[in-house]
PDB file of N, CA and C in Angstrom:
ATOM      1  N   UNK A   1       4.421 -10.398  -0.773  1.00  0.00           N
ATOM      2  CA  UNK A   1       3.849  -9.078  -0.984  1.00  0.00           C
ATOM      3  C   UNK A   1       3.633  -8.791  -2.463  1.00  0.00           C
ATOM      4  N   UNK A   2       4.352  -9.192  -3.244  1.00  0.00           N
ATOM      5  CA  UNK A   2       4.354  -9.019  -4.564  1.00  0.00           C
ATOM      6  C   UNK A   2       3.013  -9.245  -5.376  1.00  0.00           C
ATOM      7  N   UNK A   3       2.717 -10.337  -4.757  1.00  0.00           N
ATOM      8  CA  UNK A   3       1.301 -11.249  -5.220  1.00  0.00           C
ATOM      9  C   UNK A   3       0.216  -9.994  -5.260  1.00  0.00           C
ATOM     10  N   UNK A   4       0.453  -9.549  -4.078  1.00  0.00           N
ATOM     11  CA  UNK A   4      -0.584  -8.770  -3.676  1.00  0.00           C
ATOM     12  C   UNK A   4      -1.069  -7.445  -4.485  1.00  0.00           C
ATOM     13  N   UNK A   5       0.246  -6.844  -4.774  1.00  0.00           N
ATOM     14  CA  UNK A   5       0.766  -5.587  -5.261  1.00  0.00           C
ATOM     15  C   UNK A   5      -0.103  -5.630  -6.674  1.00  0.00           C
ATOM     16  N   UNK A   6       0.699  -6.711  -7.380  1.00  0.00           N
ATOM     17  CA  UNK A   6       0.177  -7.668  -8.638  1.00  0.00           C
ATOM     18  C   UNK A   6      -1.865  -7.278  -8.852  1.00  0.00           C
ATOM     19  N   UNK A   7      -2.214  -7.905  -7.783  1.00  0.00           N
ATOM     20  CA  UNK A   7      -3.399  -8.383  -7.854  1.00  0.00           C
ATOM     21  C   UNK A   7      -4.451  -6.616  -7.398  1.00  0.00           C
ATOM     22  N   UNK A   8      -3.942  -5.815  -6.804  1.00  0.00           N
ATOM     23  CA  UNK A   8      -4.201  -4.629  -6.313  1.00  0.00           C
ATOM     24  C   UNK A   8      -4.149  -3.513  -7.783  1.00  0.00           C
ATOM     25  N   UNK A   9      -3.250  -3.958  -8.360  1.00  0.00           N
ATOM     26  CA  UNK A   9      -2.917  -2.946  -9.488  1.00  0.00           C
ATOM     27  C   UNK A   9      -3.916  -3.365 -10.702  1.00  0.00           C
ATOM     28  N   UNK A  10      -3.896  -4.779 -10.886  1.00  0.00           N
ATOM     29  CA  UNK A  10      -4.767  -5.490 -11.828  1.00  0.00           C
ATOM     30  C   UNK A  10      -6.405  -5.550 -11.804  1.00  0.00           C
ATOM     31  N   UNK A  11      -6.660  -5.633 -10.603  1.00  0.00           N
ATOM     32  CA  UNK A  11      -8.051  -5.399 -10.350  1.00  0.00           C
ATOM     33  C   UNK A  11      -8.485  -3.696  -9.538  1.00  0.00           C
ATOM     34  N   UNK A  12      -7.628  -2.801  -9.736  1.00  0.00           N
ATOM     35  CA  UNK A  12      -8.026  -1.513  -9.065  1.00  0.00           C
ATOM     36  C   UNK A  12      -8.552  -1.846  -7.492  1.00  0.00           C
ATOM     37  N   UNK A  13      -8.040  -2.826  -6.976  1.00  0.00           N
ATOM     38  CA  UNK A  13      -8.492  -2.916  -5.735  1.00  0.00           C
ATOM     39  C   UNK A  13      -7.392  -2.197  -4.332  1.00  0.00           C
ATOM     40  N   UNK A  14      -8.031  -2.167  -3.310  1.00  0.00           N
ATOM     41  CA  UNK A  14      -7.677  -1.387  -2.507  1.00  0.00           C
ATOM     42  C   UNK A  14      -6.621  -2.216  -1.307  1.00  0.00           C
ATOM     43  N   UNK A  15      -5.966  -2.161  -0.301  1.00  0.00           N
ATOM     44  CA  UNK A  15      -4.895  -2.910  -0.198  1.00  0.00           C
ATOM     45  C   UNK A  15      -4.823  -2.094   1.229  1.00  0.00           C
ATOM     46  N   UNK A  16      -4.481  -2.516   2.120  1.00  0.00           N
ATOM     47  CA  UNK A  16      -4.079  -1.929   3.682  1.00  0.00           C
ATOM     48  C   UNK A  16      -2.507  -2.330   3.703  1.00  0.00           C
ATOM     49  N   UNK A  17      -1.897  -1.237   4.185  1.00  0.00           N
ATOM     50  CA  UNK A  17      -0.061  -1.278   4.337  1.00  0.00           C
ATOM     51  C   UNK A  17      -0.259  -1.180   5.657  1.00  0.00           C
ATOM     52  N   UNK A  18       1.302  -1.491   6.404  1.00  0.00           N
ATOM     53  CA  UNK A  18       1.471  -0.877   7.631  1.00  0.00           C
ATOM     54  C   UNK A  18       2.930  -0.425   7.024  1.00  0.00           C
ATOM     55  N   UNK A  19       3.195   1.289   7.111  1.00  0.00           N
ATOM     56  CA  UNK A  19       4.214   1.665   6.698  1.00  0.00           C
ATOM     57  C   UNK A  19       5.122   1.814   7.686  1.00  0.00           C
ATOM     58  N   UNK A  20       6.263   2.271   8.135  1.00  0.00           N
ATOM     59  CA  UNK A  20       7.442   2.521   8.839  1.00  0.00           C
ATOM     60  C   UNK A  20       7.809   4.147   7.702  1.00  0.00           C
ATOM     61  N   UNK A  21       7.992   5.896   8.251  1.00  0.00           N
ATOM     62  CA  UNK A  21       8.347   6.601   7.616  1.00  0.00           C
ATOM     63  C   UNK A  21       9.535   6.359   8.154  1.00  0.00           C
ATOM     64  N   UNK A  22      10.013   7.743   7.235  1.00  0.00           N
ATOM     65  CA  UNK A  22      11.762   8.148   7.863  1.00  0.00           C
ATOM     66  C   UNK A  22      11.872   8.301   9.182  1.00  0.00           C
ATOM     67  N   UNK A  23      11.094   9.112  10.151  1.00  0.00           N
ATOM     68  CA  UNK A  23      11.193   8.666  11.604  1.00  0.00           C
ATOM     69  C   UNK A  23      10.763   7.856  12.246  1.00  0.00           C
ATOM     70  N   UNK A  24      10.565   7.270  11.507  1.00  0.00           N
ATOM     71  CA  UNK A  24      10.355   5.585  12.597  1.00  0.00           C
ATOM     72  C   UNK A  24       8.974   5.466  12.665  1.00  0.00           C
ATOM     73  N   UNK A  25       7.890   6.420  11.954  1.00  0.00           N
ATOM     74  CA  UNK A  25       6.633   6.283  13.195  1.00  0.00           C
ATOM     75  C   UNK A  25       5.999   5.393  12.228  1.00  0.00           C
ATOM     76  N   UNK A  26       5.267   4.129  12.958  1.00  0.00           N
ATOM     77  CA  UNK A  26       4.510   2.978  11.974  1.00  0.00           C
ATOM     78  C   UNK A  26       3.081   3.830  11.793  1.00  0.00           C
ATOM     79  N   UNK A  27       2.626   3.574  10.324  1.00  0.00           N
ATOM     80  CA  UNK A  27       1.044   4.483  10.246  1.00  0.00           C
ATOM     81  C   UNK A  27       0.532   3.388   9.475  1.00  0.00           C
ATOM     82  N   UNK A  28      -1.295   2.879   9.682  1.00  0.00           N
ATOM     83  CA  UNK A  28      -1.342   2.622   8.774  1.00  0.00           C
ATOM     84  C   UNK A  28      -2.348   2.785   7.425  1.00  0.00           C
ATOM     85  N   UNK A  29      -2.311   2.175   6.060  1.00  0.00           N
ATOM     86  CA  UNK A  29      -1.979   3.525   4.998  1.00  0.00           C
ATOM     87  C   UNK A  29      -2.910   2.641   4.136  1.00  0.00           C
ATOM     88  N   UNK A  30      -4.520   2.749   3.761  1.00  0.00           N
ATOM     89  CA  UNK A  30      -5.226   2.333   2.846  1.00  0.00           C
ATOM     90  C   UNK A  30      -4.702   3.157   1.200  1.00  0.00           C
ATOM     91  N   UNK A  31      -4.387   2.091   0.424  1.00  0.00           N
ATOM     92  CA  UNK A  31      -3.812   2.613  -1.107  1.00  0.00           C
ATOM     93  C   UNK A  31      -4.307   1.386  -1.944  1.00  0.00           C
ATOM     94  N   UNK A  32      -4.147   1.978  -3.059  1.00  0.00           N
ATOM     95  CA  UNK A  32      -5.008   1.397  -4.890  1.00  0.00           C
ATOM     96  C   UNK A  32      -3.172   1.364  -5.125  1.00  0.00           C
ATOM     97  N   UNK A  33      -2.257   0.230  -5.471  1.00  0.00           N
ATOM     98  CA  UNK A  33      -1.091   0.223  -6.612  1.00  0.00           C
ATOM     99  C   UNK A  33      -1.263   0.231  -7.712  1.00  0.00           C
ATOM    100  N   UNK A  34      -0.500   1.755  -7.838  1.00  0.00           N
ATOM    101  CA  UNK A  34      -0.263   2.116  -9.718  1.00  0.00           C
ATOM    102  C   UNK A  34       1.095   0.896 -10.248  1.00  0.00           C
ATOM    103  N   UNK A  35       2.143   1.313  -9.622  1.00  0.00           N
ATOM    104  CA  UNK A  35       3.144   0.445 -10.279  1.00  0.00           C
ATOM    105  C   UNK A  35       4.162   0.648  -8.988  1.00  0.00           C
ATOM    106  N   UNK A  36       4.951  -0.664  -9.239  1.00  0.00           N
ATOM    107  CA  UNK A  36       6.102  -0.968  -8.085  1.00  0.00           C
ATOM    108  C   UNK A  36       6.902  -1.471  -9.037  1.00  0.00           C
ATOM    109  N   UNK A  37       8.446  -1.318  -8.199  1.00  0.00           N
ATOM    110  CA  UNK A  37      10.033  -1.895  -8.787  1.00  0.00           C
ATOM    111  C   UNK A  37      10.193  -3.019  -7.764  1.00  0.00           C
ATOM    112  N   UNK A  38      11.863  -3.255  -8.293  1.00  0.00           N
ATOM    113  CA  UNK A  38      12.307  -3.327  -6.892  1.00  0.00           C
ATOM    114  C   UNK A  38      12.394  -2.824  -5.249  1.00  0.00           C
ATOM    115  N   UNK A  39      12.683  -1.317  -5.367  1.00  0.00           N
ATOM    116  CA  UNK A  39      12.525  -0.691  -4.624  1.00  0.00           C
ATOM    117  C   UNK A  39      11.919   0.493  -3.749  1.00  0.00           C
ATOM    118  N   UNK A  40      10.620   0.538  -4.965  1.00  0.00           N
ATOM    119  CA  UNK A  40       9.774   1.925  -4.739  1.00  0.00           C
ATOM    120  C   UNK A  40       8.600   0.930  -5.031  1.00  0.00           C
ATOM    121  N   UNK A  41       7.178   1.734  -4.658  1.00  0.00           N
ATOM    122  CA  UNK A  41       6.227   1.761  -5.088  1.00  0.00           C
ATOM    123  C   UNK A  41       4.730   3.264  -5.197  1.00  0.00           C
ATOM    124  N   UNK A  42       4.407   2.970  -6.642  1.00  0.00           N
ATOM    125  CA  UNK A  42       3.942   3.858  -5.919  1.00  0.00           C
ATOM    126  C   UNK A  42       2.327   3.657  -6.395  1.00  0.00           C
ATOM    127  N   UNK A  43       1.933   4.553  -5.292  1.00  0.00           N
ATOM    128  CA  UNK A  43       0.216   4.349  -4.669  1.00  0.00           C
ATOM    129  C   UNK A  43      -0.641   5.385  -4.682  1.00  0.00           C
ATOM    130  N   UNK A  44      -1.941   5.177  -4.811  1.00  0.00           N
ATOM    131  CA  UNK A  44      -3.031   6.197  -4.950  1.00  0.00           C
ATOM    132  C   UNK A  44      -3.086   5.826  -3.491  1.00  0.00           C
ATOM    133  N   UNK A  45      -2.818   7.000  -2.084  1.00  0.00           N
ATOM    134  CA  UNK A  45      -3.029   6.653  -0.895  1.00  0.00           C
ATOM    135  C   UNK A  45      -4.393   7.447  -0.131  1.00  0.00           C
ATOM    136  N   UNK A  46      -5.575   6.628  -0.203  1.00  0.00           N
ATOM    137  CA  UNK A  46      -6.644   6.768   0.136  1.00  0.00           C
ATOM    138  C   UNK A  46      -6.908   8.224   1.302  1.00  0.00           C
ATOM    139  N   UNK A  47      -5.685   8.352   2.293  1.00  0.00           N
ATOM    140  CA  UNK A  47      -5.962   8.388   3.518  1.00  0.00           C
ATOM    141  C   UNK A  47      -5.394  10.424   3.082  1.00  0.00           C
ATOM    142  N   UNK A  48      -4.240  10.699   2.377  1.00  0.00           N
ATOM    143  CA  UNK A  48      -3.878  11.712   1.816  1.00  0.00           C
ATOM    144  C   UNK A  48      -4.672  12.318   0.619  1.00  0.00           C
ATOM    145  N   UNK A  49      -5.298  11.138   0.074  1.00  0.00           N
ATOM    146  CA  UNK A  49      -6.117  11.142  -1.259  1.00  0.00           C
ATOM    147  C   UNK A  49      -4.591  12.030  -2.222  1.00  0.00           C
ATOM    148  N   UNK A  50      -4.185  11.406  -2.447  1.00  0.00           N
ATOM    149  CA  UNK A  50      -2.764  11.919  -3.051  1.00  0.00           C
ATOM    150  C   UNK A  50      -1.887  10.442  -3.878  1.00  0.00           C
ATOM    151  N   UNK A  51      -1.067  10.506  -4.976  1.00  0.00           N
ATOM    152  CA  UNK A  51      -0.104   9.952  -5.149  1.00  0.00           C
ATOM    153  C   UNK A  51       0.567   9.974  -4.367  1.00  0.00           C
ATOM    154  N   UNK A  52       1.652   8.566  -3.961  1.00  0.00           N
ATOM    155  CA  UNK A  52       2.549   8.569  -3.091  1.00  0.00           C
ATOM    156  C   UNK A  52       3.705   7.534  -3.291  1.00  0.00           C
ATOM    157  N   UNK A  53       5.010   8.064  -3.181  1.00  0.00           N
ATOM    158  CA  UNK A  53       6.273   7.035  -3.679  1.00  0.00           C
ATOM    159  C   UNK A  53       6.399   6.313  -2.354  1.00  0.00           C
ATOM    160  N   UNK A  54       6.583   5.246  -2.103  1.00  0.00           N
ATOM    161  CA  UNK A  54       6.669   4.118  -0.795  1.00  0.00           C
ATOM    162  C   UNK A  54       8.537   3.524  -0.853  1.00  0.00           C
ATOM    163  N   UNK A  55       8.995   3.339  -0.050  1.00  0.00           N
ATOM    164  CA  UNK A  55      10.079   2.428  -0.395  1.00  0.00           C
ATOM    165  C   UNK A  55       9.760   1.197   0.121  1.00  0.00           C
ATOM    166  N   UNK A  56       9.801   0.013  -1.035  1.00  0.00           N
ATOM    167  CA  UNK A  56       9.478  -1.367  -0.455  1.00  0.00           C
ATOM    168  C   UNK A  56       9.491  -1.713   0.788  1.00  0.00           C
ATOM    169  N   UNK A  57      11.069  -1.150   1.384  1.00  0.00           N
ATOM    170  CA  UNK A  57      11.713  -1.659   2.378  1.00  0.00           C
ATOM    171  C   UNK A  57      10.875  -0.944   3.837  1.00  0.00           C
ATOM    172  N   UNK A  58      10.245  -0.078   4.019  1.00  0.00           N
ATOM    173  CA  UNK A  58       9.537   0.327   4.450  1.00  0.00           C
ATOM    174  C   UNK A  58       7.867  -0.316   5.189  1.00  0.00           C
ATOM    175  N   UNK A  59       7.642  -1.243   4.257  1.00  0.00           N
ATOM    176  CA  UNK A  59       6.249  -1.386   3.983  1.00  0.00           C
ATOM    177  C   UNK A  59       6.864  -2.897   5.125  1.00  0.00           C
ATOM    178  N   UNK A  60       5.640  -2.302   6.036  1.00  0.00           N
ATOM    179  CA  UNK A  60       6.034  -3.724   7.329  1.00  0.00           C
ATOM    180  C   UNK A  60       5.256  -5.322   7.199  1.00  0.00           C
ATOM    181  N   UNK A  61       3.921  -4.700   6.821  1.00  0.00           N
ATOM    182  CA  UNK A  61       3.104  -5.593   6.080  1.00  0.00           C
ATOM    183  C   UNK A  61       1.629  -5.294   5.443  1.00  0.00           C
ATOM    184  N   UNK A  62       1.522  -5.877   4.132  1.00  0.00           N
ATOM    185  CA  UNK A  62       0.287  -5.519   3.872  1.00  0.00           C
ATOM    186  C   UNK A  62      -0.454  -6.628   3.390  1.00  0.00           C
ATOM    187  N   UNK A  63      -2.056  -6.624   3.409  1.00  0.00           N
ATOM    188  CA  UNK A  63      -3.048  -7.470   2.732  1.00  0.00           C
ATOM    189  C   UNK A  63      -4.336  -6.870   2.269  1.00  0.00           C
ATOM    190  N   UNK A  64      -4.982  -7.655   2.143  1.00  0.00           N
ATOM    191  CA  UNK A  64      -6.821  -7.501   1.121  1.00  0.00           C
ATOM    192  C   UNK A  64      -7.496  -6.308   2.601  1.00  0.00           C
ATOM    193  N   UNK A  65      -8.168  -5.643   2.122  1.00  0.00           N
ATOM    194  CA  UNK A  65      -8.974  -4.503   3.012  1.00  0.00           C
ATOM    195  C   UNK A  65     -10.444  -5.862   3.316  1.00  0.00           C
ATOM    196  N   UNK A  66     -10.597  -5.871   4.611  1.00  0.00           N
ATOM    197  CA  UNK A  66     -11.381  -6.826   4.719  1.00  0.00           C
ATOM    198  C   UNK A  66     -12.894  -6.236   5.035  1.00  0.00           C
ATOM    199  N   UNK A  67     -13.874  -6.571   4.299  1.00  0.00           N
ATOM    200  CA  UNK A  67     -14.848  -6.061   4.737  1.00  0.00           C
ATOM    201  C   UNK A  67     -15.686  -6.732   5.489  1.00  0.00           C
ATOM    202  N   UNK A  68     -16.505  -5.406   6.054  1.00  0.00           N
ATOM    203  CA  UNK A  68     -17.272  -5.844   7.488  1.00  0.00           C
ATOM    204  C   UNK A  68     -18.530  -6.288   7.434  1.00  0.00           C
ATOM    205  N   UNK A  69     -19.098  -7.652   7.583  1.00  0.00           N
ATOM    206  CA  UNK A  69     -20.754  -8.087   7.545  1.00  0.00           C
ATOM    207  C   UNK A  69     -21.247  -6.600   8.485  1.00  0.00           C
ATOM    208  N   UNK A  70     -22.391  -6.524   8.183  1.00  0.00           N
ATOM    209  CA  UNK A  70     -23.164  -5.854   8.993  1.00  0.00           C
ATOM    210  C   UNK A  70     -24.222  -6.645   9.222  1.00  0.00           C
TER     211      UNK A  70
END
């Protein structure tokens, strides 16, 4: 995941999560990474159009936003 985070923050590119919140419910969460730790990250989240703090541990899986031939 790191790679990714890395490569999302460096090129302003956009990134698909599948999050887990505090109640359990999986959503999932198009975001631009400003900066991540160990244990936080945080994200320009497309879908709130808002800043947003993530906890790593949270984040179920993410990759590249794939786009669609038409």
């Amino acid at each position: 995941m790191k790679g990714i985070f890395i490569r999302s923050m460096q090129h302003k590119e956009k990134i698909v999560i599948f999050y887990m919140d505090s109640s359990g419910k999986v959503t999932e969460r198009y975001v631009r990474v400003l900066k991540f730790n160990d244990n936080h990250i945080l994200v320009y989240c497309h879908y709130r159009k808002k800043v947003r703090t993530l906890k790593l541990d949270n984040i179920l899986s993410c990759g590249p936003v794939r786009k669609v031939a038409i």
